[in-house]
C-alpha atoms as a PDB file:
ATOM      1  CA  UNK A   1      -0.771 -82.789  63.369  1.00  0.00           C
ATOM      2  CA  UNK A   2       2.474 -80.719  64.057  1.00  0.00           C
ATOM      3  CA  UNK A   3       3.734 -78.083  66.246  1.00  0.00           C
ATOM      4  CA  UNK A   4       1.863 -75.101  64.548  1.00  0.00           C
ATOM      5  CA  UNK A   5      -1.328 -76.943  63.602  1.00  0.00           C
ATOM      6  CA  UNK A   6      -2.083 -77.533  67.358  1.00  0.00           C
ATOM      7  CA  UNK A   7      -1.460 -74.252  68.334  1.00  0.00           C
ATOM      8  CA  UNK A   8      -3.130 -72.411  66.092  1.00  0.00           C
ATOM      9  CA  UNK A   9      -5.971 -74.721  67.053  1.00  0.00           C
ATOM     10  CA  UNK A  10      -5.840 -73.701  70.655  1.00  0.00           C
ATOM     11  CA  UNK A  11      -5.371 -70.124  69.596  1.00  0.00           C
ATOM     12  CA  UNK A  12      -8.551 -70.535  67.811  1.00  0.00           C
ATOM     13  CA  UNK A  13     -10.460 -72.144  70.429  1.00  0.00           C
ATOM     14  CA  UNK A  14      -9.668 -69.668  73.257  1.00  0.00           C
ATOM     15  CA  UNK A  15     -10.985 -67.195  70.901  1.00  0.00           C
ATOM     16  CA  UNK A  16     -13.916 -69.126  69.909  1.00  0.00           C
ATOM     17  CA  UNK A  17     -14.859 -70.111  73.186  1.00  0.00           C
ATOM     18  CA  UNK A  18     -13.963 -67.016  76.051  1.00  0.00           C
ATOM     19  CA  UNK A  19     -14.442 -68.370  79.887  1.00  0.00           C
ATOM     20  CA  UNK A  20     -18.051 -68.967  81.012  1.00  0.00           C
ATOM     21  CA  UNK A  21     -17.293 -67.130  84.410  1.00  0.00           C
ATOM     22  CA  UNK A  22     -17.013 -63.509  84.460  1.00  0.00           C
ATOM     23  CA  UNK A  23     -15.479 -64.042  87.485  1.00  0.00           C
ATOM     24  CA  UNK A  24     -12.379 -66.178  86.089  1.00  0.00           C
ATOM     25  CA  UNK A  25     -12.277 -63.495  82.989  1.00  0.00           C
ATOM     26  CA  UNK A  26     -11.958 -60.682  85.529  1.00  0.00           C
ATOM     27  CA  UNK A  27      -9.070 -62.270  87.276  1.00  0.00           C
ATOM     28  CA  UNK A  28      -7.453 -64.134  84.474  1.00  0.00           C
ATOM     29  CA  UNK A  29      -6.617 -63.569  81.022  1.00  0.00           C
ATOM     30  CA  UNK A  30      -5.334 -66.566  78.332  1.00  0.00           C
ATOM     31  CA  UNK A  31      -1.777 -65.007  76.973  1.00  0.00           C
ATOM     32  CA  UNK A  32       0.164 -67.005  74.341  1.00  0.00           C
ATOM     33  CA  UNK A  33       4.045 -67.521  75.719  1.00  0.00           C
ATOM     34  CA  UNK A  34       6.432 -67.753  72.863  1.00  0.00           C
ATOM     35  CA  UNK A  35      10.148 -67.615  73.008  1.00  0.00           C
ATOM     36  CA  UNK A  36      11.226 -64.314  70.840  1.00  0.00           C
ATOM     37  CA  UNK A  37      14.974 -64.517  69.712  1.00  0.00           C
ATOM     38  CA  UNK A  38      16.883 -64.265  73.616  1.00  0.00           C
ATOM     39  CA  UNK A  39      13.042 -62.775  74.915  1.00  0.00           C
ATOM     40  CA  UNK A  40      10.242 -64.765  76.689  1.00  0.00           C
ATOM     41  CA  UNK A  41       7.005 -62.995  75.243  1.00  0.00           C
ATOM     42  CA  UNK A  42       3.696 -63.428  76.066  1.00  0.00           C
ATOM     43  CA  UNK A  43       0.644 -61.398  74.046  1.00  0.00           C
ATOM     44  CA  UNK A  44      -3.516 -61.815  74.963  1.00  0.00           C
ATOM     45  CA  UNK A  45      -5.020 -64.660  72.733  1.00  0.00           C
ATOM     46  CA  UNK A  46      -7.459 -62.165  71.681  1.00  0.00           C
ATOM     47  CA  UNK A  47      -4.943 -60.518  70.136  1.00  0.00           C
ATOM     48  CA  UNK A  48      -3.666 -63.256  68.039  1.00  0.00           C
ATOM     49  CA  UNK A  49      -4.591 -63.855  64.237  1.00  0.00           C
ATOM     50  CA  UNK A  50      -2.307 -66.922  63.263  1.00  0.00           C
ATOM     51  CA  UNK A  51       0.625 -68.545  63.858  1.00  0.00           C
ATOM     52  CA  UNK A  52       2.779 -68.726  60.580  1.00  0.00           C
ATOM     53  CA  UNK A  53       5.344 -71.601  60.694  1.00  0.00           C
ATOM     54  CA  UNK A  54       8.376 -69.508  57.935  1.00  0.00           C
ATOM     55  CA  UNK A  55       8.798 -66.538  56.403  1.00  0.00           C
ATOM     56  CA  UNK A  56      11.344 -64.650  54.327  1.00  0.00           C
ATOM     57  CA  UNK A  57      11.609 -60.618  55.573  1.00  0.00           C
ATOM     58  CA  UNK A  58      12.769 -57.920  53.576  1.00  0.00           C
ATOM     59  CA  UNK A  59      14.879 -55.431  55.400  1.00  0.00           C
ATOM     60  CA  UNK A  60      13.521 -51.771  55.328  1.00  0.00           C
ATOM     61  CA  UNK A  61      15.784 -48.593  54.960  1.00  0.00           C
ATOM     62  CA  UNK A  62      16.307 -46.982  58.380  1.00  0.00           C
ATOM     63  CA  UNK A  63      13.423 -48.745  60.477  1.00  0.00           C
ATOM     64  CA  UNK A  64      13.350 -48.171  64.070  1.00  0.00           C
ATOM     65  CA  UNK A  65      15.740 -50.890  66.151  1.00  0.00           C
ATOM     66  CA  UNK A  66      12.579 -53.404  66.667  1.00  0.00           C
ATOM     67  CA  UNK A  67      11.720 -53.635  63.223  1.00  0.00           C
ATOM     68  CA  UNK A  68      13.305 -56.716  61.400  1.00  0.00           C
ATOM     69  CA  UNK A  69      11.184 -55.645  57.933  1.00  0.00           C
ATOM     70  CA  UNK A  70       8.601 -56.108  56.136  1.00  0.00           C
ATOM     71  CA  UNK A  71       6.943 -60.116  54.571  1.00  0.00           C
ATOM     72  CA  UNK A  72       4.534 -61.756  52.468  1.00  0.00           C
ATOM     73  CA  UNK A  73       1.769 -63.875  54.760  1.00  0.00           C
ATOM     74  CA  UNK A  74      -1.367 -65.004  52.609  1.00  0.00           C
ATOM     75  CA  UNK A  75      -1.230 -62.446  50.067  1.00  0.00           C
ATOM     76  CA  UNK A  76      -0.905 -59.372  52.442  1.00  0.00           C
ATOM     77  CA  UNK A  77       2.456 -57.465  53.100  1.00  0.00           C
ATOM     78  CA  UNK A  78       3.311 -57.342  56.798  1.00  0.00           C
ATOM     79  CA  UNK A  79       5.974 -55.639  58.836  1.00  0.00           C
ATOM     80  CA  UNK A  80       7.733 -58.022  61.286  1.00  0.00           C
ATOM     81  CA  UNK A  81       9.166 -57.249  64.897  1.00  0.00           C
ATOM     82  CA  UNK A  82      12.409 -58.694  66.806  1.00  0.00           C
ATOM     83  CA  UNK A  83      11.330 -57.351  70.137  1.00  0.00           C
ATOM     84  CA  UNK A  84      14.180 -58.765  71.762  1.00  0.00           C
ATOM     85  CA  UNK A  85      15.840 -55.774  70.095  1.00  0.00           C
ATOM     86  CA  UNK A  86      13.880 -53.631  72.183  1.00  0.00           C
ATOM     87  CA  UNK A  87      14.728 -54.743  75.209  1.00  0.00           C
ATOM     88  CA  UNK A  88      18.357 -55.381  74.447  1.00  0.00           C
ATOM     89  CA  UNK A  89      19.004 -52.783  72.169  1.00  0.00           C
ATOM     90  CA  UNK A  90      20.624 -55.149  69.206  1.00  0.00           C
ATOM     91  CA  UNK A  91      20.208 -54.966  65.826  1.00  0.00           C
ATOM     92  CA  UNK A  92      19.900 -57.456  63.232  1.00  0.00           C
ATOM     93  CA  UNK A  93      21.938 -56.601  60.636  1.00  0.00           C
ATOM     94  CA  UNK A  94      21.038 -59.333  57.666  1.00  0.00           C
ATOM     95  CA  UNK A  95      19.189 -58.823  54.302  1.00  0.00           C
ATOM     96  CA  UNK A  96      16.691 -61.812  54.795  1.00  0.00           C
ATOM     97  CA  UNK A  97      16.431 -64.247  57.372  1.00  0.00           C
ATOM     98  CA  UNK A  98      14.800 -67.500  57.558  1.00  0.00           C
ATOM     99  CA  UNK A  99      12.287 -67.808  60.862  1.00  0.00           C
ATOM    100  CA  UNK A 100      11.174 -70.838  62.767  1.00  0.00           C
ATOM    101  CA  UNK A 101       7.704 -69.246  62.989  1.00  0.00           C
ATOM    102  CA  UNK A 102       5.875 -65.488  63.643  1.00  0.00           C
ATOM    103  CA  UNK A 103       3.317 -64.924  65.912  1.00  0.00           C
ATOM    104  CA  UNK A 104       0.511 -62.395  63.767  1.00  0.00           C
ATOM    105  CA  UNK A 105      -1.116 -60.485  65.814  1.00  0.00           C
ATOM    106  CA  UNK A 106      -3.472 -57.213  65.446  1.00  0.00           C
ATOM    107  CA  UNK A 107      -4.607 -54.205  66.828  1.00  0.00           C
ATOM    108  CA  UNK A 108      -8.082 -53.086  64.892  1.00  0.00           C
ATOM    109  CA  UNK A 109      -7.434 -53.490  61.331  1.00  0.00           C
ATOM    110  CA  UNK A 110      -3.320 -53.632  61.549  1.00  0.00           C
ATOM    111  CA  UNK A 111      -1.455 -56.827  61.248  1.00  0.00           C
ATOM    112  CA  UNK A 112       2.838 -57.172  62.629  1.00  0.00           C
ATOM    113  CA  UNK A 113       4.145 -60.327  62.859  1.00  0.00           C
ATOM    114  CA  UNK A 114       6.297 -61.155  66.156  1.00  0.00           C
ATOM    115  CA  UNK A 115       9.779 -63.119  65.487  1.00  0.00           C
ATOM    116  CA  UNK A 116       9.363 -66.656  67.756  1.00  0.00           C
ATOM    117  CA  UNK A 117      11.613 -68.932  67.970  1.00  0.00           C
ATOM    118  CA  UNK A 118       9.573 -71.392  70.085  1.00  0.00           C
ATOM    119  CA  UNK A 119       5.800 -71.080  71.391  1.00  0.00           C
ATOM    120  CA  UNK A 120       4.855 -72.840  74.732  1.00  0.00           C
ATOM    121  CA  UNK A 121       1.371 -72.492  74.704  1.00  0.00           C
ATOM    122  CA  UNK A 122      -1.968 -70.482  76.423  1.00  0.00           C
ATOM    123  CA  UNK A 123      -1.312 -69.689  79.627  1.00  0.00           C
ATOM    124  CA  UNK A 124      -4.024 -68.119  82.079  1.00  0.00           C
ATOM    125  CA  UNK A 125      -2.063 -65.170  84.086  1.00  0.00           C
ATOM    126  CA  UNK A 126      -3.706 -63.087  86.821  1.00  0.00           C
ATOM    127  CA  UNK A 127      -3.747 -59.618  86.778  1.00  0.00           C
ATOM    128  CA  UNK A 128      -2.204 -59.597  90.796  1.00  0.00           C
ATOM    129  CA  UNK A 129       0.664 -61.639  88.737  1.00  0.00           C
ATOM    130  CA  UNK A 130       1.530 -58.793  86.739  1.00  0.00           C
ATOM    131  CA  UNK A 131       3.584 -55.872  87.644  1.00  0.00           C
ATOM    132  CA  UNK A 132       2.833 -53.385  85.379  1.00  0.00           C
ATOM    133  CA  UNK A 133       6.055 -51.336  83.576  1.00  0.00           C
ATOM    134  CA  UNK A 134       7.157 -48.043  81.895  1.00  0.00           C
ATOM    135  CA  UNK A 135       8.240 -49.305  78.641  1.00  0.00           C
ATOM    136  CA  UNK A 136       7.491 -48.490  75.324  1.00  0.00           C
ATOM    137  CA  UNK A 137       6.152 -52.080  74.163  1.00  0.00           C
ATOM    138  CA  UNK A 138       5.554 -53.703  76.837  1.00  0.00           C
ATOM    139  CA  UNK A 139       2.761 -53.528  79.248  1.00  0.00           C
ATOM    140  CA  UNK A 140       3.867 -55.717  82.002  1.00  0.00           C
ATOM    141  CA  UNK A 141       6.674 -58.398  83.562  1.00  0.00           C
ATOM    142  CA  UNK A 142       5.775 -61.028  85.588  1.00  0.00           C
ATOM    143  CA  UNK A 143       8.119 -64.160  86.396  1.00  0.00           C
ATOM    144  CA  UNK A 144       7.206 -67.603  84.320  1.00  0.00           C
ATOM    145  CA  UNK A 145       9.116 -71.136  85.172  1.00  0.00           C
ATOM    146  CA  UNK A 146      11.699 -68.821  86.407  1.00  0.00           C
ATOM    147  CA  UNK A 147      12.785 -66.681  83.714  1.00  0.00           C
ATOM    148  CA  UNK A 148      11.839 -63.112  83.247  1.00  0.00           C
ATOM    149  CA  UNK A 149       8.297 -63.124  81.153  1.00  0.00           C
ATOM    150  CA  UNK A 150       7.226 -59.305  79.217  1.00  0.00           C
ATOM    151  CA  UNK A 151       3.845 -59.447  78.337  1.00  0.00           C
ATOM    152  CA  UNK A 152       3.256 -57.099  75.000  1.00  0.00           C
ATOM    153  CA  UNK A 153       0.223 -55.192  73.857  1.00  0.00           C
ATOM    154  CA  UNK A 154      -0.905 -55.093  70.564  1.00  0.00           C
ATOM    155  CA  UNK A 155      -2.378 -51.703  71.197  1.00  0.00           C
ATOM    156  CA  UNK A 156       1.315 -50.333  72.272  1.00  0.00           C
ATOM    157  CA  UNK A 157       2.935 -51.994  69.517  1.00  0.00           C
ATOM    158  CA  UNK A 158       0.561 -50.395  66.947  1.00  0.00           C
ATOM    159  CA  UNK A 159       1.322 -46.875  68.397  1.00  0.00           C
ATOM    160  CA  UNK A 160       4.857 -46.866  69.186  1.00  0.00           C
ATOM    161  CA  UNK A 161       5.891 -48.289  65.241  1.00  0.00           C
ATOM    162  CA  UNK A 162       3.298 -46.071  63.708  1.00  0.00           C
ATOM    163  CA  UNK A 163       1.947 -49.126  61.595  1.00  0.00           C
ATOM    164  CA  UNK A 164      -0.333 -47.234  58.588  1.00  0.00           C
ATOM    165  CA  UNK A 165      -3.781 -48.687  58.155  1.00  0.00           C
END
């Protein structure tokens, strides 16, 4: 079994299987960590489809700065985020680009793909552990193995990009 295989296994199984305690669920919530391009990520499991191991993206004319493009993932056309551009304010300025792997999330019925260069893993994180921000994409920072860790929303993601249905 490699890298992706086992994650998308525990990605399935903390959906499959949600905490037994309402207490624990109240204070904790599973968020996969990922590495984004310079970024440390982390997004709810709920939130995650799939984890895709490559994918070729198509560069859009005039997307906002956090939009790599657009790819192909099982037959459906997805756009694709570099949110490291959002908090750095680069841009990527290549045609295509080859990817170690793309988180998939969703938001109701829309689909984005997030660039990763590594994933770590589920993580529990309390809510206490969060500090909550201002920004556009991100719902919250917290600190994780010592590095600066922005935990995304699907929800935020969905309405800041303006993904159509």
């Amino acid at each position: 079994m490699n890298d992706v295989d086992a994650e998308q296994q525990a990605v399935a199984a903390a959906a499959a299987n949600p905490s037994a305690s309402t207490d624990r669920l109240a204070a904790a919530t599973e968020y996969l960590v990922f590495q984004g391009r310079a970024a440390l990520l982390a997004i709810a499991a709920d939130q995650i489809v799939e984890i895709a191991p490559r994918a070729v993206i198509s560069r859009l004319p005039w997307p906002p700065r956090y939009v790599a493009g657009v790819c192909a993932v099982r037959g459906r056309v997805i756009p694709v985020l570099n949110l490291d551009d959002a908090i750095r304010g680069d841009m990527l300025r290549v045609e295509t680009m080859a990817l170690p792997r793309m988180v998939i999330a969703q938001f109701d019925e829309l689909e984005f793909g997030l660039l990763a260069e590594h994933t770590f893993g589920l993580y529990s994180l309390r809510s206490d552990e969060l500090t909550p921000t201002q920004g556009t994409l991100y719902s919250a920072r917290t600190t994780w193995r010592g590095a600066a860790l922005h935990v995304i929303s699907a929800e935020a993601i969905c309405a800041a990009v303006r993904l159509p249905a």
